[in-house]
Protein backbone atom coordinates (compact mmCIF):
# COMPACT_ATOMS: atom_id res chain seq x y z
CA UNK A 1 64.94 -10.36 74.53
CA UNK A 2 65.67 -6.98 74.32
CA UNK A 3 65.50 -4.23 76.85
CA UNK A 4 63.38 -1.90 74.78
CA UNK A 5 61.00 -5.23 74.15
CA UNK A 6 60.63 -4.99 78.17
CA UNK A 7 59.31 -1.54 78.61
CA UNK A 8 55.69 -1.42 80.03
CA UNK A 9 53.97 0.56 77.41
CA UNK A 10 52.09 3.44 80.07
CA UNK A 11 52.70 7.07 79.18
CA UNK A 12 55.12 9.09 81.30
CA UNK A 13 52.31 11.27 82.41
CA UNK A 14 50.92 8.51 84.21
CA UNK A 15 53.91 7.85 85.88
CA UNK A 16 54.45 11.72 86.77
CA UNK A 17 51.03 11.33 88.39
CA UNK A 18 51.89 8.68 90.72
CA UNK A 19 55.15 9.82 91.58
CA UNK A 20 53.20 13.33 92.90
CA UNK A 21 50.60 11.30 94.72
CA UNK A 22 53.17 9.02 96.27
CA UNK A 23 54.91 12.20 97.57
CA UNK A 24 51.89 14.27 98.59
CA UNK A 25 50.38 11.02 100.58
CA UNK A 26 53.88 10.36 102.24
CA UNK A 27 54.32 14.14 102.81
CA UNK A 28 51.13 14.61 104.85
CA UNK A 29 51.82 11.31 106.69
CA UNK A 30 55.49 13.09 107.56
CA UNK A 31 53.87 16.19 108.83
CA UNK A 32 51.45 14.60 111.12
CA UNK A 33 53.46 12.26 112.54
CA UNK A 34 56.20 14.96 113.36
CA UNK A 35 53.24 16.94 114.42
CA UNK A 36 51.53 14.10 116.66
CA UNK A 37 55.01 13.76 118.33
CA UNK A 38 56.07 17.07 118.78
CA UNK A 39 53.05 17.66 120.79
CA UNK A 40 53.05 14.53 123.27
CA UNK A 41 56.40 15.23 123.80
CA UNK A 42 55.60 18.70 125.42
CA UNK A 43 53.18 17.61 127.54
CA UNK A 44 54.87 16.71 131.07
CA UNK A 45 53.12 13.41 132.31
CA UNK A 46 50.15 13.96 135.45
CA UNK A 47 52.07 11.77 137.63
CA UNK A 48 55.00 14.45 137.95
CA UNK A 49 52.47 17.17 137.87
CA UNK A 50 51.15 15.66 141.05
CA UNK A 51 55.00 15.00 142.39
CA UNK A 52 55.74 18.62 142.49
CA UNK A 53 52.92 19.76 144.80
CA UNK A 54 54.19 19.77 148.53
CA UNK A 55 53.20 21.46 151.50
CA UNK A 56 55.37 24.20 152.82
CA UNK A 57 57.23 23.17 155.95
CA UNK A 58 56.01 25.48 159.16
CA UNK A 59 58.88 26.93 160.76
């Protein structure tokens, strides 16, 4: 068999098409997850919020 006999006959438009919708889809997932991370990792957990609160000694 020959290697031009094993070409799928689809137009290269349709193959430009999925190739863009593969990288938009994968894009947005990119930027939210960097997104969704980025912000939980700001955040400083309650636990040490409530750590850090401590009367002032009396003197």
């Amino acid at each position: 068999m020959k290697t031009s006999d094993a070409v799928s006959p689809i137009a290269t438009s349709q193959v430009l098409t999925t190739l863009i919708g593969f990288i938009v889809v994968y894009g947005l997932l990119g930027v939210t997850g960097f997104y969704l991370i980025a912000k939980n990792a700001l955040k400083v957990p309650e636990i040490m919020i409530d750590n850090l609160e401590f009367e002032k000694p009396e003197i």
